[in-house]
N, C-alpha and C. Protein backbone atom coordinates (compact mmCIF):
# COMPACT_ATOMS: atom_id res chain seq x y z
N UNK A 1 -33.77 -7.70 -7.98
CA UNK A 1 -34.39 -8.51 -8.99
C UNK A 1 -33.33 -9.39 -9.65
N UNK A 2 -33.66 -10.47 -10.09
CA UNK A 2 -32.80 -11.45 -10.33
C UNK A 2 -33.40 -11.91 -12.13
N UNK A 3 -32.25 -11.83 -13.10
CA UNK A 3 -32.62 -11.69 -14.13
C UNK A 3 -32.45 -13.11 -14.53
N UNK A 4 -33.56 -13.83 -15.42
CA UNK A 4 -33.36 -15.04 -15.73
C UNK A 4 -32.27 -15.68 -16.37
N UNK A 5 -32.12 -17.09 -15.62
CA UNK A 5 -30.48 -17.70 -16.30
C UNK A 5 -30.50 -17.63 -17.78
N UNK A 6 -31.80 -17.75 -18.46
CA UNK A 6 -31.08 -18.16 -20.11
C UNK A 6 -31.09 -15.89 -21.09
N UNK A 7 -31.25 -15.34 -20.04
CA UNK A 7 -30.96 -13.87 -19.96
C UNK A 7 -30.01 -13.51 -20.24
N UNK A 8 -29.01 -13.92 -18.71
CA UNK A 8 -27.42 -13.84 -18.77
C UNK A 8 -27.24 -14.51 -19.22
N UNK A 9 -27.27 -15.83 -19.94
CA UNK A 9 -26.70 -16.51 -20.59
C UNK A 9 -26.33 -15.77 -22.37
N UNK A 10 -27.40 -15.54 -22.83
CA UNK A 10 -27.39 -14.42 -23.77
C UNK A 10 -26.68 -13.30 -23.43
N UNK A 11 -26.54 -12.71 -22.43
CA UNK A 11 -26.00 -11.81 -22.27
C UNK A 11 -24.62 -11.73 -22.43
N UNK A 12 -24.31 -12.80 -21.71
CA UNK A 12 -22.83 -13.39 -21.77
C UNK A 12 -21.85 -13.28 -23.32
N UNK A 13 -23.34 -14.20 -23.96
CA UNK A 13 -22.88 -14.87 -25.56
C UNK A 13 -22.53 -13.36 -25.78
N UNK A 14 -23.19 -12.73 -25.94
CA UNK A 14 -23.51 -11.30 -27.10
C UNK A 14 -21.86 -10.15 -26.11
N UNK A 15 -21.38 -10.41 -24.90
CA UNK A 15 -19.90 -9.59 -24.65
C UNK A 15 -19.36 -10.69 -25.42
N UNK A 16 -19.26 -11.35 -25.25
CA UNK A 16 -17.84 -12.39 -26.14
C UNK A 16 -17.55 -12.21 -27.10
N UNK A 17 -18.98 -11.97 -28.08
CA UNK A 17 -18.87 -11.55 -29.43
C UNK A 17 -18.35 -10.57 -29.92
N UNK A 18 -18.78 -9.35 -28.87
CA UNK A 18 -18.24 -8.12 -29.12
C UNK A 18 -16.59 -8.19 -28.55
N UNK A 19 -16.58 -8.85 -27.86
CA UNK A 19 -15.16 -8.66 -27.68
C UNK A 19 -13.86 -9.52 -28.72
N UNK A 20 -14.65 -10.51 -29.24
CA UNK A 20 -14.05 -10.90 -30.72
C UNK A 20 -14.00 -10.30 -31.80
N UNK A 21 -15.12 -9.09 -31.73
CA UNK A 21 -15.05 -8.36 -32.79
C UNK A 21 -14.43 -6.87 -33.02
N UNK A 22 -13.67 -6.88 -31.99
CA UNK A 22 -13.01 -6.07 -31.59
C UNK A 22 -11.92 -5.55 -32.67
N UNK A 23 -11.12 -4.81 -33.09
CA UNK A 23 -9.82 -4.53 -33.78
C UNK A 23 -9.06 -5.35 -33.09
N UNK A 24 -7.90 -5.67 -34.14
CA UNK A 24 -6.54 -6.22 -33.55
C UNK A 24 -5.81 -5.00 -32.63
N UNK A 25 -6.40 -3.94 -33.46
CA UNK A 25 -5.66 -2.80 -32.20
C UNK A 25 -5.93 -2.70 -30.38
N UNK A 26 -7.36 -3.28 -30.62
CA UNK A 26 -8.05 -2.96 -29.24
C UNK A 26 -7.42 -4.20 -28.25
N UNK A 27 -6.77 -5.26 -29.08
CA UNK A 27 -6.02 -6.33 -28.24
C UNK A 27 -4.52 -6.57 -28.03
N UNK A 28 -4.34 -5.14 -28.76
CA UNK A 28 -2.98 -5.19 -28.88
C UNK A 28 -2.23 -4.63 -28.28
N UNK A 29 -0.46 -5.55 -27.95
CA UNK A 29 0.62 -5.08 -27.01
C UNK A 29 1.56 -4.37 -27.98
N UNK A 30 2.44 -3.68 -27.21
CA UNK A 30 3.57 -2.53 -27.67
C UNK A 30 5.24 -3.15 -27.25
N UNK A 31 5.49 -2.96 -28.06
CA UNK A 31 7.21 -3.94 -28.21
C UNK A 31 7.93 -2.63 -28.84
N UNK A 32 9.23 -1.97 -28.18
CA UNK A 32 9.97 -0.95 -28.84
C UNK A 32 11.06 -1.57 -28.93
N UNK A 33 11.90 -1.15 -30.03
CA UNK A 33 13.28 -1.95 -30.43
C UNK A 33 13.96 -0.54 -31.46
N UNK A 34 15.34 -0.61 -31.03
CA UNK A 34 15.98 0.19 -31.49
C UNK A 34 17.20 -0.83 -32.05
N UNK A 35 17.70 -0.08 -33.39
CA UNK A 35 18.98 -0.58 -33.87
C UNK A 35 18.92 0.38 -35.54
N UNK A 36 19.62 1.65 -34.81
CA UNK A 36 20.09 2.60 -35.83
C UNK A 36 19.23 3.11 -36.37
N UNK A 37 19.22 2.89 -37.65
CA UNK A 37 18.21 4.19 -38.10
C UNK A 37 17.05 3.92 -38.52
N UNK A 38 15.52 4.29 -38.12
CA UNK A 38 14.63 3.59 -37.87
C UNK A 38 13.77 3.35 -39.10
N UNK A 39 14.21 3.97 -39.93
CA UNK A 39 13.82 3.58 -41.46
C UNK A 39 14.32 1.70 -41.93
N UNK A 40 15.39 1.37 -41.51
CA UNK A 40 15.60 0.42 -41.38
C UNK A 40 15.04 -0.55 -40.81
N UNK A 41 14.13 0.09 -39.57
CA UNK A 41 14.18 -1.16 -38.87
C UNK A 41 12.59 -1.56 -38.59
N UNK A 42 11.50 -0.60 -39.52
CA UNK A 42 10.43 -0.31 -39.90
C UNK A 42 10.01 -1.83 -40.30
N UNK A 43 10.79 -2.07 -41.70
CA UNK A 43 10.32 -2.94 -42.80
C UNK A 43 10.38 -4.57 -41.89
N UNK A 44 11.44 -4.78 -41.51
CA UNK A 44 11.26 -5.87 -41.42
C UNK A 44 9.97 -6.60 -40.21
N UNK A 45 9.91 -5.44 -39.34
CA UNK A 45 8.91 -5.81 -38.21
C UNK A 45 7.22 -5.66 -39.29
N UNK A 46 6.91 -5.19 -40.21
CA UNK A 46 5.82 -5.02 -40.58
C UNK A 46 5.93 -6.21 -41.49
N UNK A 47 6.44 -6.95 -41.99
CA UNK A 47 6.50 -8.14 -42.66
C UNK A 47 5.90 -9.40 -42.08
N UNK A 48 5.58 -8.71 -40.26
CA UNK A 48 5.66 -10.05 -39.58
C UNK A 48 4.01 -10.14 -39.54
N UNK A 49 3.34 -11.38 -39.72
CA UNK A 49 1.84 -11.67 -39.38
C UNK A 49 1.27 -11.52 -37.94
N UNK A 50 0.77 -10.49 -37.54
CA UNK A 50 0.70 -10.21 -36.41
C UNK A 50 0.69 -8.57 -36.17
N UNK A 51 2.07 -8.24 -36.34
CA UNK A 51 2.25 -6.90 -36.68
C UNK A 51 1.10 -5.85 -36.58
N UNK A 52 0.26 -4.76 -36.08
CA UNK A 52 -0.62 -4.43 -36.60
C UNK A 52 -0.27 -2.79 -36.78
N UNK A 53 1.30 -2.46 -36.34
CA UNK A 53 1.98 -1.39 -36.72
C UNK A 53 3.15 -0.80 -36.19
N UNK A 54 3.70 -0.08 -37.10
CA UNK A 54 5.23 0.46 -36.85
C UNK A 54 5.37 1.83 -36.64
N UNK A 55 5.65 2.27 -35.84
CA UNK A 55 6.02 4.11 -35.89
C UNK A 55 7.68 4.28 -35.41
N UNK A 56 8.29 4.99 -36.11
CA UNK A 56 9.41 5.08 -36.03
C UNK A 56 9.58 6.67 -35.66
N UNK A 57 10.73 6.70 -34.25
CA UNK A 57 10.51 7.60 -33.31
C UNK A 57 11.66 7.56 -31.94
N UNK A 58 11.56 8.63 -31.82
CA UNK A 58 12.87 8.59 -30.41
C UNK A 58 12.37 7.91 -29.27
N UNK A 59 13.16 7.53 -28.21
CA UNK A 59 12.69 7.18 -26.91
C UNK A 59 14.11 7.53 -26.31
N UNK A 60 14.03 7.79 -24.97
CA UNK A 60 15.19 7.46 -23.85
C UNK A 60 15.60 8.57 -23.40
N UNK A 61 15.29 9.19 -24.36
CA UNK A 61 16.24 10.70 -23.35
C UNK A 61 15.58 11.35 -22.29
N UNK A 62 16.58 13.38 -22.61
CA UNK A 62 15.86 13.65 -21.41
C UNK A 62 15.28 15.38 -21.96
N UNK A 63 15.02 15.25 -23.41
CA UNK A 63 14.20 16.33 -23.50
C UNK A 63 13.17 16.12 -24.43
N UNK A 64 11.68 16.67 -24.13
CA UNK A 64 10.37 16.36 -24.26
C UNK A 64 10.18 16.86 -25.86
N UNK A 65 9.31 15.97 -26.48
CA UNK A 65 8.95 16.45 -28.01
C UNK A 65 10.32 16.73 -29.29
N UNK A 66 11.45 15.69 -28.96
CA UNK A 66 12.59 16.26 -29.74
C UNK A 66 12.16 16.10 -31.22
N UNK A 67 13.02 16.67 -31.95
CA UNK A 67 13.01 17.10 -33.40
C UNK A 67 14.05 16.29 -34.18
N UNK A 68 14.41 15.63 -35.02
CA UNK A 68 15.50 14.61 -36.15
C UNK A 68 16.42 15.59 -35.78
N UNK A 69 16.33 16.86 -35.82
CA UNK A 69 17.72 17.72 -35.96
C UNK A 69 18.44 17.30 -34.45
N UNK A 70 17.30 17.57 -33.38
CA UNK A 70 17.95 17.38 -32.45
C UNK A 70 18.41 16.02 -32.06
N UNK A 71 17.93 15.29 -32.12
CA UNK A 71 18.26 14.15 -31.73
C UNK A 71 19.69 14.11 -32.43
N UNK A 72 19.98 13.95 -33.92
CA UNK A 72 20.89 13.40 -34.70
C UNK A 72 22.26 13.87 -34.40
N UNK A 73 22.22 15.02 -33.39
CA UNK A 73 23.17 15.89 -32.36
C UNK A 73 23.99 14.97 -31.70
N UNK A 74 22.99 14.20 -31.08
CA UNK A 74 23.55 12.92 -29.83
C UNK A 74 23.99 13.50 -28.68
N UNK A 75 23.02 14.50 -28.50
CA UNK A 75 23.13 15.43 -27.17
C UNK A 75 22.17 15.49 -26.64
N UNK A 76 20.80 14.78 -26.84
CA UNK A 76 19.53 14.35 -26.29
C UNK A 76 19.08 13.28 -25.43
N UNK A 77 19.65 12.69 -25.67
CA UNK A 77 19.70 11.18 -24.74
C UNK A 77 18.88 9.76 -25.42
N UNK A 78 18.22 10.31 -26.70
CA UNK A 78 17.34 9.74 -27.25
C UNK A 78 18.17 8.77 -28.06
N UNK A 79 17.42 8.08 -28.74
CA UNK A 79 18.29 6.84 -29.58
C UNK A 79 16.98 6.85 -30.32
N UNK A 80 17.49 6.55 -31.83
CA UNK A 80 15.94 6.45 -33.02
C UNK A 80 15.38 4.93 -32.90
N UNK A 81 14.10 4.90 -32.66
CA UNK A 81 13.43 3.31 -32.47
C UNK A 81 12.69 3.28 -33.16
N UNK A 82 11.49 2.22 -32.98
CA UNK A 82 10.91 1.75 -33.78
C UNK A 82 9.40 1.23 -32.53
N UNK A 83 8.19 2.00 -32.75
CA UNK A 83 7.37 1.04 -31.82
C UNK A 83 6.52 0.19 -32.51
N UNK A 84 6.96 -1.24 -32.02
CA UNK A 84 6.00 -1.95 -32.70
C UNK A 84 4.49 -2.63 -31.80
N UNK A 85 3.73 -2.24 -32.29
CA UNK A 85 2.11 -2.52 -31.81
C UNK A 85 1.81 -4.33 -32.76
N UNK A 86 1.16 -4.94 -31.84
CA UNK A 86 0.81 -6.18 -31.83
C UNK A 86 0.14 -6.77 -31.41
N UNK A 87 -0.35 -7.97 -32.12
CA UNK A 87 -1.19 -8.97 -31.54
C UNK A 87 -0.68 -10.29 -30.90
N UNK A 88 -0.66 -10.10 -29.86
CA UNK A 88 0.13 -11.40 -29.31
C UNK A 88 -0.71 -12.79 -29.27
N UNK A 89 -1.88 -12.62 -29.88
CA UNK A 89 -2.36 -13.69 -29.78
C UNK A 89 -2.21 -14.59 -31.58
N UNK A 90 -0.93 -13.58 -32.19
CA UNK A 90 -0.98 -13.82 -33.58
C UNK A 90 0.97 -14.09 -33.37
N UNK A 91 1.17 -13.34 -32.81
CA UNK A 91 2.71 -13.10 -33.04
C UNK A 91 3.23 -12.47 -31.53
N UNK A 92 4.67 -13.86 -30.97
CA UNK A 92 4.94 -14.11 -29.61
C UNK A 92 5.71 -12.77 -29.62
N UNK A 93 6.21 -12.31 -28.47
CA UNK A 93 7.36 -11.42 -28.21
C UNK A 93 8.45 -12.04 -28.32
N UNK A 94 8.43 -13.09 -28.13
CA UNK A 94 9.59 -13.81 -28.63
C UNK A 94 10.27 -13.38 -29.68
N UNK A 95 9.14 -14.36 -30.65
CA UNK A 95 9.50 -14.05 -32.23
C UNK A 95 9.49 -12.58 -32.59
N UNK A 96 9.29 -11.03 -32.32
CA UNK A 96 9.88 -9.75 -32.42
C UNK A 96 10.99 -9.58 -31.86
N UNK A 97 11.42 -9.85 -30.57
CA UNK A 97 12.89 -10.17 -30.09
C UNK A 97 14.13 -10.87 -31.11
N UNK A 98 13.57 -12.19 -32.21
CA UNK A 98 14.35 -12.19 -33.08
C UNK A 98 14.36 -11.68 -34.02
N UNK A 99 13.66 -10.53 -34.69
CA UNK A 99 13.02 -10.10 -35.62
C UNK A 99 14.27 -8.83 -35.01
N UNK A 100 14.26 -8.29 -33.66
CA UNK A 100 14.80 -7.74 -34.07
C UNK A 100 16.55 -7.59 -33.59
N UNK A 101 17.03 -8.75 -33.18
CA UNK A 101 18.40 -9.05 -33.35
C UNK A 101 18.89 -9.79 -34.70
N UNK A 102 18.08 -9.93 -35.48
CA UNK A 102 18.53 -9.95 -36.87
C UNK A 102 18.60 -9.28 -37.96
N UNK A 103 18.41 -7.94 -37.14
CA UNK A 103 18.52 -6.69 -38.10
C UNK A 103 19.20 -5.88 -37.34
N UNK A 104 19.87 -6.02 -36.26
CA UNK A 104 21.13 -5.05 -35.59
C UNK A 104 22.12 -5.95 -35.81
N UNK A 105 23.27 -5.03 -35.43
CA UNK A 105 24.86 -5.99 -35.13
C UNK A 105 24.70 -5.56 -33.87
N UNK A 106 24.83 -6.97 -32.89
CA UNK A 106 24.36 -7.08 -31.31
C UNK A 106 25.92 -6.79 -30.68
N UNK A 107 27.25 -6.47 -31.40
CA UNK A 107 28.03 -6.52 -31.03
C UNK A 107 28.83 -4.74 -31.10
N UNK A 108 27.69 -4.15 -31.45
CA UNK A 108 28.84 -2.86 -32.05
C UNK A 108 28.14 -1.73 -30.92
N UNK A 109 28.73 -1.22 -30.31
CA UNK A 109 28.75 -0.19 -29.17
C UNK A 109 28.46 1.36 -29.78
N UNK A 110 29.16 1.16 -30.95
CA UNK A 110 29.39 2.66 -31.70
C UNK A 110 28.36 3.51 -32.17
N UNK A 111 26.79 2.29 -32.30
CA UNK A 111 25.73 2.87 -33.89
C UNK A 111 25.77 1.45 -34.11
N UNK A 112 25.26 1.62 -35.41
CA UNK A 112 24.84 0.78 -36.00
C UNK A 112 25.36 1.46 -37.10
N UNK A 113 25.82 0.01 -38.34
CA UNK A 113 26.55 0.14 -39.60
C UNK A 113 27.32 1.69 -39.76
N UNK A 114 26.70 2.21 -40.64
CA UNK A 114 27.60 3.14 -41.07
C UNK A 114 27.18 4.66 -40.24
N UNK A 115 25.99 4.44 -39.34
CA UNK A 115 25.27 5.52 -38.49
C UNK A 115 25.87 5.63 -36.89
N UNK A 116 27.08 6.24 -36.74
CA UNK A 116 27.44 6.39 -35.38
C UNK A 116 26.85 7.62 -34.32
N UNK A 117 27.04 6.46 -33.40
CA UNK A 117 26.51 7.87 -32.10
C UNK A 117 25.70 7.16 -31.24
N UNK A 118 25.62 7.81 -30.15
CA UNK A 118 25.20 7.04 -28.69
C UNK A 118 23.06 7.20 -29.39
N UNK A 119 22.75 8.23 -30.23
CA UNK A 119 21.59 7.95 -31.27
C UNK A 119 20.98 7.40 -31.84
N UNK A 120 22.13 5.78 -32.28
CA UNK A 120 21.93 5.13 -33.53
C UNK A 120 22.51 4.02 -32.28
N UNK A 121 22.35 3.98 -31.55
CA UNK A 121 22.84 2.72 -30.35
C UNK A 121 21.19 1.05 -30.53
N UNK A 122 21.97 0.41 -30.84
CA UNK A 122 20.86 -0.89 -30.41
C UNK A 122 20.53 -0.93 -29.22
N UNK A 123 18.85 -1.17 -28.81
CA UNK A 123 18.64 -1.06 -27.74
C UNK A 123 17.52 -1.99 -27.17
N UNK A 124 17.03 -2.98 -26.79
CA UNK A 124 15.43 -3.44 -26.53
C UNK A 124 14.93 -2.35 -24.90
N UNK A 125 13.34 -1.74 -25.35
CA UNK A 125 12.86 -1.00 -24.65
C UNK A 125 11.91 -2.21 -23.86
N UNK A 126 11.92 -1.95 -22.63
CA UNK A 126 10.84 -3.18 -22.09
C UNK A 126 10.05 -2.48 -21.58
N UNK A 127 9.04 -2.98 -21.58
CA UNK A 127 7.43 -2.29 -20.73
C UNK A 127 6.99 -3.45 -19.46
N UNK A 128 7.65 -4.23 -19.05
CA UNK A 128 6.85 -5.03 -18.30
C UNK A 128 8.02 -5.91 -17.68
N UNK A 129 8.33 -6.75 -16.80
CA UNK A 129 8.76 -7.77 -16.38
C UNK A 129 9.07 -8.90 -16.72
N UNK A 130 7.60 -9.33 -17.53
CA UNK A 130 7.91 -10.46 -18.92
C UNK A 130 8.32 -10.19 -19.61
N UNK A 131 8.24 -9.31 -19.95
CA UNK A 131 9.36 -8.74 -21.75
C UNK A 131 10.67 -8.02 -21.21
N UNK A 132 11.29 -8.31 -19.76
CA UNK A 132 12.84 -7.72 -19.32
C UNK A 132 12.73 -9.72 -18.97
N UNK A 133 12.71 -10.47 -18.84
CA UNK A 133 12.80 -11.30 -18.64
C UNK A 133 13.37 -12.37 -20.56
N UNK A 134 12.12 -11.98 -21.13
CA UNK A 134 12.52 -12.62 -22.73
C UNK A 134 13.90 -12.00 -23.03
N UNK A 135 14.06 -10.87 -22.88
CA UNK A 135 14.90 -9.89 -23.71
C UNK A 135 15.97 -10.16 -23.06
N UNK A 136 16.47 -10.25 -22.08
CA UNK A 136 17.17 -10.97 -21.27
C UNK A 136 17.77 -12.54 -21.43
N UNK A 137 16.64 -13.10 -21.56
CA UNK A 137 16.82 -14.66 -21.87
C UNK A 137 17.70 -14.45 -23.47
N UNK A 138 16.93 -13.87 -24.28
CA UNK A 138 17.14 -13.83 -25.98
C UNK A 138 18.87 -13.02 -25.88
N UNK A 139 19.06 -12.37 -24.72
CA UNK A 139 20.60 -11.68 -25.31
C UNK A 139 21.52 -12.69 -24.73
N UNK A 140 21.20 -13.55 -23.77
CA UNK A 140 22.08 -14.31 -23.44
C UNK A 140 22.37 -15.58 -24.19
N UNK A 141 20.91 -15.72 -25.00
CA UNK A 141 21.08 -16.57 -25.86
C UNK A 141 22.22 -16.41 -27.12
N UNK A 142 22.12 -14.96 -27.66
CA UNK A 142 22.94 -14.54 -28.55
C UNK A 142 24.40 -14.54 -27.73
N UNK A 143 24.67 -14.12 -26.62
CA UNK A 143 25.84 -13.91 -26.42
C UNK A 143 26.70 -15.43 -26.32
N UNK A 144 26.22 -16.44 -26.51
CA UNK A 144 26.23 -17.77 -25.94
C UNK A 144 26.71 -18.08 -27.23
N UNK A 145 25.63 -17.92 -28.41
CA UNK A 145 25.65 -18.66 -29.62
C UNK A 145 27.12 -18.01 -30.29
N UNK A 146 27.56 -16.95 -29.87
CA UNK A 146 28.59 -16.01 -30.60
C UNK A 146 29.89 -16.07 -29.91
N UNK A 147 29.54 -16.11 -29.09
CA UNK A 147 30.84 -16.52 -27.63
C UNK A 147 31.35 -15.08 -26.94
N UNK A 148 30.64 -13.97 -27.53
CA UNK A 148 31.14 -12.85 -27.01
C UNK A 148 29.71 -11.62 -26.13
N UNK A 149 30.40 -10.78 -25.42
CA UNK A 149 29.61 -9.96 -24.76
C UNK A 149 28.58 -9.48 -25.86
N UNK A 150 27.25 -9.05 -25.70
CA UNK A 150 26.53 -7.99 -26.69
C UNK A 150 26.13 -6.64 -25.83
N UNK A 151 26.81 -5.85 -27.02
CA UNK A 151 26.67 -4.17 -26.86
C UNK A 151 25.52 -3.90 -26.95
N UNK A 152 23.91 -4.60 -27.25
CA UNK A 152 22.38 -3.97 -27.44
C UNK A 152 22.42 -4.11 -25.97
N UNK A 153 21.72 -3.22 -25.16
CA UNK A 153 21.15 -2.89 -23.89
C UNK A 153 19.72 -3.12 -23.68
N UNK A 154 19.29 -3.35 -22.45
CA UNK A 154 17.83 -3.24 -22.69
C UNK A 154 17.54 -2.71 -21.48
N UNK A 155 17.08 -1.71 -21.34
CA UNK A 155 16.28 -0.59 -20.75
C UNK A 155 14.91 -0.25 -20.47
N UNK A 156 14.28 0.25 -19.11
CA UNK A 156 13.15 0.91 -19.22
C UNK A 156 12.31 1.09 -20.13
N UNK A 157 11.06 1.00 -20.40
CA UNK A 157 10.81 2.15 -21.42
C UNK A 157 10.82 3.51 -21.23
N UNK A 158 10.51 4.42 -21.56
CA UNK A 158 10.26 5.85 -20.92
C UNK A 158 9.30 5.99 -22.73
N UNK A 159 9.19 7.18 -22.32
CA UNK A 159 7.87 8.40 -23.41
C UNK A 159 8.66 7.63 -24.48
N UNK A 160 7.95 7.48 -25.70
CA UNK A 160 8.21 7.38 -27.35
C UNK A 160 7.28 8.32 -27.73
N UNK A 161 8.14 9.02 -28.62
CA UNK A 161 7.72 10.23 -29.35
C UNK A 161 8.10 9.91 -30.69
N UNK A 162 6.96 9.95 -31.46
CA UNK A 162 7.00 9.70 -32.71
C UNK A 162 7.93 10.28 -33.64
N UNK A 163 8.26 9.96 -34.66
CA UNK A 163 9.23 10.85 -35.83
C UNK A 163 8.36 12.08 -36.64
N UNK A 164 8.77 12.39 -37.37
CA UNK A 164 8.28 13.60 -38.11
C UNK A 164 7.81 12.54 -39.00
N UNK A 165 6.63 12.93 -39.55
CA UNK A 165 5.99 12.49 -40.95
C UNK A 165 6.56 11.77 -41.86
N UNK A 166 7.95 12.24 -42.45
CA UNK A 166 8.12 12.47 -43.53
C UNK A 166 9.08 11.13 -43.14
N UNK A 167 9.40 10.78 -41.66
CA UNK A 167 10.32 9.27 -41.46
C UNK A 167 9.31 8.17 -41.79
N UNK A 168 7.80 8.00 -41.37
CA UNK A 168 6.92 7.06 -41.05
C UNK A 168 7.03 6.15 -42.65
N UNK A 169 7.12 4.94 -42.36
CA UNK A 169 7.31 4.56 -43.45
C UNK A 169 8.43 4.45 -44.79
N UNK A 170 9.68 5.31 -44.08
CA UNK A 170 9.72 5.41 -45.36
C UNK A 170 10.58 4.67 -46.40
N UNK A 171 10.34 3.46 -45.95
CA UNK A 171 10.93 2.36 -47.35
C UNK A 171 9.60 2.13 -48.21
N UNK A 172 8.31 2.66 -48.01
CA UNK A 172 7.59 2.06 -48.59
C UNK A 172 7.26 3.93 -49.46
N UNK A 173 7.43 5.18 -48.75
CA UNK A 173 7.39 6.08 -49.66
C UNK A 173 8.39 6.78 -50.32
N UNK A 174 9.76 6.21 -50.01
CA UNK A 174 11.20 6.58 -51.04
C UNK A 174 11.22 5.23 -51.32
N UNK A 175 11.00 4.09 -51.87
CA UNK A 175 11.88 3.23 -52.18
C UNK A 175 13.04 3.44 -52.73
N UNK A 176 13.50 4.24 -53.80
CA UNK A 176 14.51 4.13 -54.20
C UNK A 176 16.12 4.71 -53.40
N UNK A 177 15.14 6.11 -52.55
CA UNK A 177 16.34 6.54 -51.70
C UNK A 177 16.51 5.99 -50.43
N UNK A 178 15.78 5.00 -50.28
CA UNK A 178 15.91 4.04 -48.82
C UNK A 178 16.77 3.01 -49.51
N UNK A 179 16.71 2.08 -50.41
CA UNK A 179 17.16 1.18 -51.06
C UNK A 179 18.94 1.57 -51.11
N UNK A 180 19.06 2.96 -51.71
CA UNK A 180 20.67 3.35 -52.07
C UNK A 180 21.48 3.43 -50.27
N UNK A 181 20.08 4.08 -49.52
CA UNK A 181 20.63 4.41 -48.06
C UNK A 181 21.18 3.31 -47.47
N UNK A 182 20.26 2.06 -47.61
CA UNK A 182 20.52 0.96 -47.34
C UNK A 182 21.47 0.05 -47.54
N UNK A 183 21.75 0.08 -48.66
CA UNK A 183 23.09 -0.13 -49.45
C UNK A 183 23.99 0.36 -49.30
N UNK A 184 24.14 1.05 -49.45
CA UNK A 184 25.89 2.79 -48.98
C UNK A 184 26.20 2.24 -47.32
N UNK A 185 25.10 2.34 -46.67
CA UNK A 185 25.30 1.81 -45.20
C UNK A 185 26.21 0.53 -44.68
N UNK A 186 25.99 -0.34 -45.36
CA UNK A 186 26.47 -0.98 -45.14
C UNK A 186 25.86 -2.44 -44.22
N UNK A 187 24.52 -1.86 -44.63
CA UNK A 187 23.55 -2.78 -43.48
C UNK A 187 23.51 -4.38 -43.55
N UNK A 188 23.17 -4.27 -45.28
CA UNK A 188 22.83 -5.56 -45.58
C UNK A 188 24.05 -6.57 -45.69
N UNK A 189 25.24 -6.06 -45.78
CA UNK A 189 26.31 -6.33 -46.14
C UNK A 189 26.85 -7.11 -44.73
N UNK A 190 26.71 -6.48 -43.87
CA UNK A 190 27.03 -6.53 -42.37
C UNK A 190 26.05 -8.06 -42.02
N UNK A 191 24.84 -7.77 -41.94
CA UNK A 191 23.56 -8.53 -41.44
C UNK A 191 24.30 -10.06 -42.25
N UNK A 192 24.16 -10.03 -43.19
CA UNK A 192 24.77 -11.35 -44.64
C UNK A 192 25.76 -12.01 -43.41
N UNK A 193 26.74 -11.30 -43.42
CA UNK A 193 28.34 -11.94 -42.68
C UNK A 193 27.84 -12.09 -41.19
N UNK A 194 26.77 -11.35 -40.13
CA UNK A 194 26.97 -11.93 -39.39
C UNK A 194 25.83 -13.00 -38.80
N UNK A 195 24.83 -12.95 -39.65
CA UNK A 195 23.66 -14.14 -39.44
C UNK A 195 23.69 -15.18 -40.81
């Protein structure tokens, strides 16, 4: 049986709709970025229009479900990140790629600011071909503009495993002891002198 054209035509209208009316979540891509300690590196990606969320959390290693204690060891393989969920039809990968080499030092091998350890290492996580391709393009860009090699890596993705509770967020539920952390670190101080 053959259903009349102005049928499917309606039919048509009424998926489109629903698929516009969808959540930004239900259209949204995953961008992981590491650079030290992920309380840090929370705020500035959720600032961005587009953004539709941040979880801050290990990736890379090589043991399943780790714990802050363990990780902060630097005997896990993990490094603390940041996953950011998005709407790319709001906000490019691009523009998170600079979002987030302007909140690492692309040059320091050690950690980041005052947080050392192969843990606290800058890192871009790629999920795809196009985004090892940007991330790629964007470090050579930096290494160009600076004249020197950059120590951020960019890697596989593998599993992201979320942080404990009590990390999610939390410049927005310590302000004041994220603010001093932030400060003592040496973050902002660093970021100033080298962008």
């Amino acid at each position: 049986m053959q259903l009349p054209r102005w049928l499917l035509s309606g039919l048509a209208g009424l998926i489109l709709l629903a698929l516009l009316a969808l959540p930004p979540a239900a259209r949204a891509a995953e961008a992981v970025f590491a650079g030290g300690c992920f309380w840090c590196m929370e705020e500035p990606f959720d600032r961005i229009p587009g953004v539709v969320s941040t979880t801050a959390g290990y990736i890379g290693g090589h043991l399943a479900n780790p714990t802050y204690q363990q990780v902060t060891t630097g005997t896990t393989g993990h490094v603390e990140a940041v996953r950011v969920v998005y709407d790319p039809a709001r906000v490019s990968y691009e523009t998170l790629l600079d979002v987030c080499w302007r909140n690492v030092d692309p040059f320091d091998a050690g950690g980041q600011f005052c947080d050392r350890g192969s843990q606290y290492a800058s890192a871009i996580f790629v999920r795809d071909a196009d985004q090892r391709r940007a991330a790629e393009a964007s470090r050579q860009g930096i290494a160009k503009r600076f004249g020197k090699p950059v120590a951020t890596t960019i890697r596989p993705a593998a599993t992201f495993y979320p942080a404990e509770d009590y990390h999610q967020d939390y410049y927005r539920t310590n302000p004041l002891k994220y603010k001093f952390y932030r400060s003592r670190c040496g973050r902002d101080a660093r970021l100033r002198a080298l962008w």
